[in-house]
Protein backbone atom coordinates (compact mmCIF):
# COMPACT_ATOMS: atom_id res chain seq x y z
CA UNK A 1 -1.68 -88.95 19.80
CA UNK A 2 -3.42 -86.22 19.66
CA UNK A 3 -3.89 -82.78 18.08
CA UNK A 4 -3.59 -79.16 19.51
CA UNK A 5 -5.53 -76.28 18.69
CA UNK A 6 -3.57 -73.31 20.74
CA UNK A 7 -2.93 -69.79 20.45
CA UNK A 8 -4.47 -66.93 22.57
CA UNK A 9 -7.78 -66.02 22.32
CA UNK A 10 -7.76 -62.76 20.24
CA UNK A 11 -5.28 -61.42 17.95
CA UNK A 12 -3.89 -58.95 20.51
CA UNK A 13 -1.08 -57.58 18.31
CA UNK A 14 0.93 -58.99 15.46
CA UNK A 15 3.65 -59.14 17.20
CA UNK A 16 1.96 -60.97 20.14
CA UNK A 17 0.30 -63.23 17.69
CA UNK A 18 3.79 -64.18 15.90
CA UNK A 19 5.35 -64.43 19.10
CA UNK A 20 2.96 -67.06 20.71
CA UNK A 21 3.08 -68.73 17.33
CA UNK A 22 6.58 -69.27 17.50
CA UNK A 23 6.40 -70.46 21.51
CA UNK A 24 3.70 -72.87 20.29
CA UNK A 25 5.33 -74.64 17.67
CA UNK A 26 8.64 -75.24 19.49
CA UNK A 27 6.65 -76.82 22.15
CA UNK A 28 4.74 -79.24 19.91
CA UNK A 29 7.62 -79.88 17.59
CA UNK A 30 9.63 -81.26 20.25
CA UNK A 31 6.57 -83.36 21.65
CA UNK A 32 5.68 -84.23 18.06
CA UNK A 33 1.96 -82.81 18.75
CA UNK A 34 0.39 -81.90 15.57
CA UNK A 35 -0.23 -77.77 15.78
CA UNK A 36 -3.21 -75.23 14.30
CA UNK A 37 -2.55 -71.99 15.78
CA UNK A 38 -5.81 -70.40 16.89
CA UNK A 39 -6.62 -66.43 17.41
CA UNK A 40 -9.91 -64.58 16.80
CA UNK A 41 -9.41 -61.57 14.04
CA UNK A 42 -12.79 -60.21 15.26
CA UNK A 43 -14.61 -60.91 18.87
CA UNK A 44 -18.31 -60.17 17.56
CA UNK A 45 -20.13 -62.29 20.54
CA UNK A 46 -18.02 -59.71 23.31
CA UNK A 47 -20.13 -59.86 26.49
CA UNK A 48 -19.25 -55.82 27.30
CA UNK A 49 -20.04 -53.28 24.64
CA UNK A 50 -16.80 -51.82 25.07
CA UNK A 51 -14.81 -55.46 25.47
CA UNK A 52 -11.61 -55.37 22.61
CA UNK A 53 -12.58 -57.07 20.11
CA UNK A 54 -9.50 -58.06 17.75
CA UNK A 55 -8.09 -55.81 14.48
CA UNK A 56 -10.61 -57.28 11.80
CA UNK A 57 -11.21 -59.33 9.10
CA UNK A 58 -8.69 -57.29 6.84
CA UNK A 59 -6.07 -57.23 9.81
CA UNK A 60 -6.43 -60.38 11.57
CA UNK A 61 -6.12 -62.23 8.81
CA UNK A 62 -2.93 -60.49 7.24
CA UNK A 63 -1.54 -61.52 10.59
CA UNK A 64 -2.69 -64.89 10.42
CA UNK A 65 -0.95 -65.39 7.05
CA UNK A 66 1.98 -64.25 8.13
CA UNK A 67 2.19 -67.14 10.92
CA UNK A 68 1.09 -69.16 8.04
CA UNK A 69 3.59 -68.70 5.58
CA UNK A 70 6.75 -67.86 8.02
CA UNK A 71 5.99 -70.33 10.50
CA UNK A 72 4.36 -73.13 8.48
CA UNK A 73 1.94 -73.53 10.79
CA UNK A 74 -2.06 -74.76 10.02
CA UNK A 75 -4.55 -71.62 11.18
CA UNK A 76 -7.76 -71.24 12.75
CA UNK A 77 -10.40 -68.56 13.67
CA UNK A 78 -13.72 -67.65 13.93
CA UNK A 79 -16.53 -66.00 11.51
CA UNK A 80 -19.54 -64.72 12.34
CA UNK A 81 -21.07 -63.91 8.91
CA UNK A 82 -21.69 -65.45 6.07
CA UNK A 83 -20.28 -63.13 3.95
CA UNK A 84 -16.77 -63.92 6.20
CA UNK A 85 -16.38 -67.49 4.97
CA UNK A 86 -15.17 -66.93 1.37
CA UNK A 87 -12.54 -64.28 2.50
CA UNK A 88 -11.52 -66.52 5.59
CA UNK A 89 -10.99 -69.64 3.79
CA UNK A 90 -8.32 -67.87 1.72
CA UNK A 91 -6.59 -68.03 4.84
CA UNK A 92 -7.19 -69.92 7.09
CA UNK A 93 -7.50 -74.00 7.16
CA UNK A 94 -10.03 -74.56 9.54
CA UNK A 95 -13.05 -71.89 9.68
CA UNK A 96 -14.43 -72.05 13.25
CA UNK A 97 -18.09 -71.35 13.57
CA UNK A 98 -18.96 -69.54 17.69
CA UNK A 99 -21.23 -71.82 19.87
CA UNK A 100 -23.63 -68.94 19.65
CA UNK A 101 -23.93 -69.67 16.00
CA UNK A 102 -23.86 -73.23 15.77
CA UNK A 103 -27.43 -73.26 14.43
CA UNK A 104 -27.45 -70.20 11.71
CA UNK A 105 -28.10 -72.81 8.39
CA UNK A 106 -26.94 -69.46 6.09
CA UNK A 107 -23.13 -69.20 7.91
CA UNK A 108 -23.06 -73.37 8.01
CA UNK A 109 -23.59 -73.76 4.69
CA UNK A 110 -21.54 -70.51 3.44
CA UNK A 111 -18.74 -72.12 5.70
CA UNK A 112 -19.32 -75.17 4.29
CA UNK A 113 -19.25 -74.14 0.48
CA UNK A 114 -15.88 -72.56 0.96
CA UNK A 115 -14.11 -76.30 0.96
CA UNK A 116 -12.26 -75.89 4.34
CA UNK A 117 -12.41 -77.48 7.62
CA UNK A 118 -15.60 -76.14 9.41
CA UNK A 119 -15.34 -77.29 13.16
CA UNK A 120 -18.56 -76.15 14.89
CA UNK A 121 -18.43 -75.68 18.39
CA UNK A 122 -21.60 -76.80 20.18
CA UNK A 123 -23.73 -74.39 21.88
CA UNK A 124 -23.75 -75.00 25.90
CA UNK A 125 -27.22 -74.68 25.39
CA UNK A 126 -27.78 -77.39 23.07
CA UNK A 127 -27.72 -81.46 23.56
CA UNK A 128 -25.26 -83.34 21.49
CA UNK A 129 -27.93 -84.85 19.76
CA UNK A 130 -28.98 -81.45 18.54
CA UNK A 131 -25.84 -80.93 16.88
CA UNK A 132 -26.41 -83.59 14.37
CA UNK A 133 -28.98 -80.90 12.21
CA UNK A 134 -25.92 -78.49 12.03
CA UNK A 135 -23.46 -81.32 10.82
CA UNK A 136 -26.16 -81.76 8.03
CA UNK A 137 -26.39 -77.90 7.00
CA UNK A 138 -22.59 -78.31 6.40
CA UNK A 139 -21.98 -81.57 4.63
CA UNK A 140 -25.44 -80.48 2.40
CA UNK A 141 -22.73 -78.37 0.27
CA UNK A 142 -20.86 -81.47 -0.48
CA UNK A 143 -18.21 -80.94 2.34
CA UNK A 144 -17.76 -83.47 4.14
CA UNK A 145 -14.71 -81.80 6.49
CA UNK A 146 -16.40 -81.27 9.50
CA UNK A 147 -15.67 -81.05 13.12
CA UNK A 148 -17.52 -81.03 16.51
CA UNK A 149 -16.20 -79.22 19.32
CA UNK A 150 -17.68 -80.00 22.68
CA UNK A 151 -17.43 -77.10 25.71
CA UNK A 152 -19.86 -78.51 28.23
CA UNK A 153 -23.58 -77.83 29.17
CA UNK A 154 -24.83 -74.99 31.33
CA UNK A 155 -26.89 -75.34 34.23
CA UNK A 156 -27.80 -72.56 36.45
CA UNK A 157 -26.51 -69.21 36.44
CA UNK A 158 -23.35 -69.13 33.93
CA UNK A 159 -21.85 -72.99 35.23
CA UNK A 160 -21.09 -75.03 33.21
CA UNK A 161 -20.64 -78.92 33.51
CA UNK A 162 -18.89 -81.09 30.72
CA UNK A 163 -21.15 -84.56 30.53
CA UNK A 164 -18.32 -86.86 28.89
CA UNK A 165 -21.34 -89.35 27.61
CA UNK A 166 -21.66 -86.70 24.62
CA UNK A 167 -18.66 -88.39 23.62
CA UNK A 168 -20.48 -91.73 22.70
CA UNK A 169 -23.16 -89.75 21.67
CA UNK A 170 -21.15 -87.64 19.10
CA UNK A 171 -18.75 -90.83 17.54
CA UNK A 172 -21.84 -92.20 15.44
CA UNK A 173 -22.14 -88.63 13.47
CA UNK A 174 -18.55 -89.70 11.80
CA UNK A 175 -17.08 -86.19 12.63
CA UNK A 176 -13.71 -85.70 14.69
CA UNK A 177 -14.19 -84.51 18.35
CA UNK A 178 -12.87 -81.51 20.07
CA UNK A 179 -12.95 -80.59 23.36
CA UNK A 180 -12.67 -77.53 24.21
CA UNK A 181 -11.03 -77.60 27.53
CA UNK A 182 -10.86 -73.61 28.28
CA UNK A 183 -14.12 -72.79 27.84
CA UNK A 184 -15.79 -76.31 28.98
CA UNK A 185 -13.72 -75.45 32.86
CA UNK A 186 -14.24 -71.80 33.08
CA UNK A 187 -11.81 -71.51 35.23
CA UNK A 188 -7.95 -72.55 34.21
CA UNK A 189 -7.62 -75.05 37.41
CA UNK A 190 -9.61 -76.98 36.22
CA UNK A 191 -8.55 -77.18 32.17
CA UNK A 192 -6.19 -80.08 33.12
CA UNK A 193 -8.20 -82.32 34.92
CA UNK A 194 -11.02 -81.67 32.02
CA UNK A 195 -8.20 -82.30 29.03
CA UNK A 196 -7.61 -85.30 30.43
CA UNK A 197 -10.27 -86.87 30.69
CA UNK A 198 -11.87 -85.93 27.65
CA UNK A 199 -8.45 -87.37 26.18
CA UNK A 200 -9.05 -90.94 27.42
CA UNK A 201 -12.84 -90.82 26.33
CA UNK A 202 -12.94 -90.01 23.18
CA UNK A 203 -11.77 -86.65 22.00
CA UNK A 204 -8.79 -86.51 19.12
CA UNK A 205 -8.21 -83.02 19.53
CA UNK A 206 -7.69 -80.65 22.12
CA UNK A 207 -8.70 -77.08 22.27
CA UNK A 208 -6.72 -74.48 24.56
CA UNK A 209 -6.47 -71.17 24.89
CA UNK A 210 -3.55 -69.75 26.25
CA UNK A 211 -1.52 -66.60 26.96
CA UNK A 212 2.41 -65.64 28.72
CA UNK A 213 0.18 -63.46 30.97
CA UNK A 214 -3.28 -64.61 31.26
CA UNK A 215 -4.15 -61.82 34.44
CA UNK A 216 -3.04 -59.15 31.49
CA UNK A 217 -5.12 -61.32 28.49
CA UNK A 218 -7.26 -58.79 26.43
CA UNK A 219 -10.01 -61.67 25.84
CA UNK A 220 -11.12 -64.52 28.05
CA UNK A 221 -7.63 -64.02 30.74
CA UNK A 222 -9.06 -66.33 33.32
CA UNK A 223 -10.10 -69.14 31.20
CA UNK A 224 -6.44 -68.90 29.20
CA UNK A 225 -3.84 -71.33 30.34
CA UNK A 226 -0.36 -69.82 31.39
CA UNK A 227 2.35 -70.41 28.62
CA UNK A 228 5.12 -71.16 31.02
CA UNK A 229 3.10 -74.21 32.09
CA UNK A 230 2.01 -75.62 29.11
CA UNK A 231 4.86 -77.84 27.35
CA UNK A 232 4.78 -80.27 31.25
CA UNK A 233 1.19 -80.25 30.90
CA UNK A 234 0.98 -81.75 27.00
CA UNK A 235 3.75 -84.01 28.54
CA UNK A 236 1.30 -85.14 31.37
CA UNK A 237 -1.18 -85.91 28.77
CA UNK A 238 0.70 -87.48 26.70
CA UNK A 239 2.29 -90.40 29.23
CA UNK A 240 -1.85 -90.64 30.22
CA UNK A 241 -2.33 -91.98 26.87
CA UNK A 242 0.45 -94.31 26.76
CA UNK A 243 -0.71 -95.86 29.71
């Protein structure tokens, strides 16, 4: 079995956000796959100046309650501050840290103080090795809930290439593995093939982002996977593992 971190990739609306929320869980309650809806309040690391960004902190994580509390579903998101961690874990279960930030020992640590989850996604630009140092800057607060997310390396101009060795490579650290199957394929054709292989070598959870109209997505459209596709896909994976 394994568990599914899902939602789309930025809080586009509440309604959209509630909506998707709803869509999730059915799916994964009748597959009994464990959910933690996932939506960015705030977009900080936006390649384009002008690229939408979310509602907020204040917003995005009213929303994000909401699901919470009417949906009783576990949440995720990103911060990108320090001073976003305390307010964040109010909400939220599992404070996500950006693979851009991976390294910044001040938002580790003010993640980590806060008692939640902190799953840290690793920077395509980093070994898994390297990731060990920013496990450490977490669990120095005491917390020992930590998570590693794993998106692939990049070589070249903006390709990326998911070496599944970093799965051996990352079990010794004693955190739970993510893989991060949007971002890691960079293209949604290929998220399936990735997912399952990263199922069958290692990985406990699953990382997707997805939206009912990916060509209309306000964040990351062509790396979301299309709703209407997504409970025969978790089935896929799931008769994989029971082989």
């Amino acid at each position: 079995m394994f568990e599914l971190i899902a939602g789309p990739c930025v809080i586009e609306s509440e309604q959209h956000a509630f909506q998707m929320a709803m869509v999730l869980k059915s799916i994964c309650s009748e597959l009994k796959i464990p959910l933690i809806f996932k939506a960015s309040f705030d977009k900080a690391n936006r390649t384009e100046l002008n690229g939408y960004r979310g509602p907020g902190l204040k917003k995005g994580l009213a929303v994000l309650q909401t699901i919470k509390q009417e949906l009783g579903l576990r949440v995720t998101s990103d911060i990108h501050e320090s001073w976003q961690a305390e307010p964040a874990a109010a909400i939220l279960d599992v404070l996500q840290i950006p693979a851009f930030l991976c390294r910044q020992t001040d938002l580790l640590r003010a993640a980590g103080q806060t008692g939640r989850i902190v799953n840290i996604k690793k920077g395509q630009f980093l070994s898994p090795s390297s990731m060990q140092p920013a496990i450490e800057k977490v669990r120095s607060t005491g917390n020992s809930e930590v998570w590693i997310t794993e998106r692939g390396s990049c070589f070249g101009y903006n390709d990326w290439v998911v070496d599944f060795r970093a799965f051996d490579l990352f079990r010794p650290m004693g955190c739970p593995i993510v893989f991060d199957a949007s971002h890691s394929a960079k293209a949604a054709q290929h998220i399936e093939t990735l997912a399952r292989a990263a199922l069958v070598t290692g990985a406990q959870k699953l990382f997707l982002e997805v939206h009912e109209q990916p060509e209309n997505a306000l964040s990351d459209g062509k790396t979301s996977y299309p709703l209407e596709k997504l409970k025969p896909f978790l089935e896929r994976l799931q008769k994989d593992l029971q082989k």
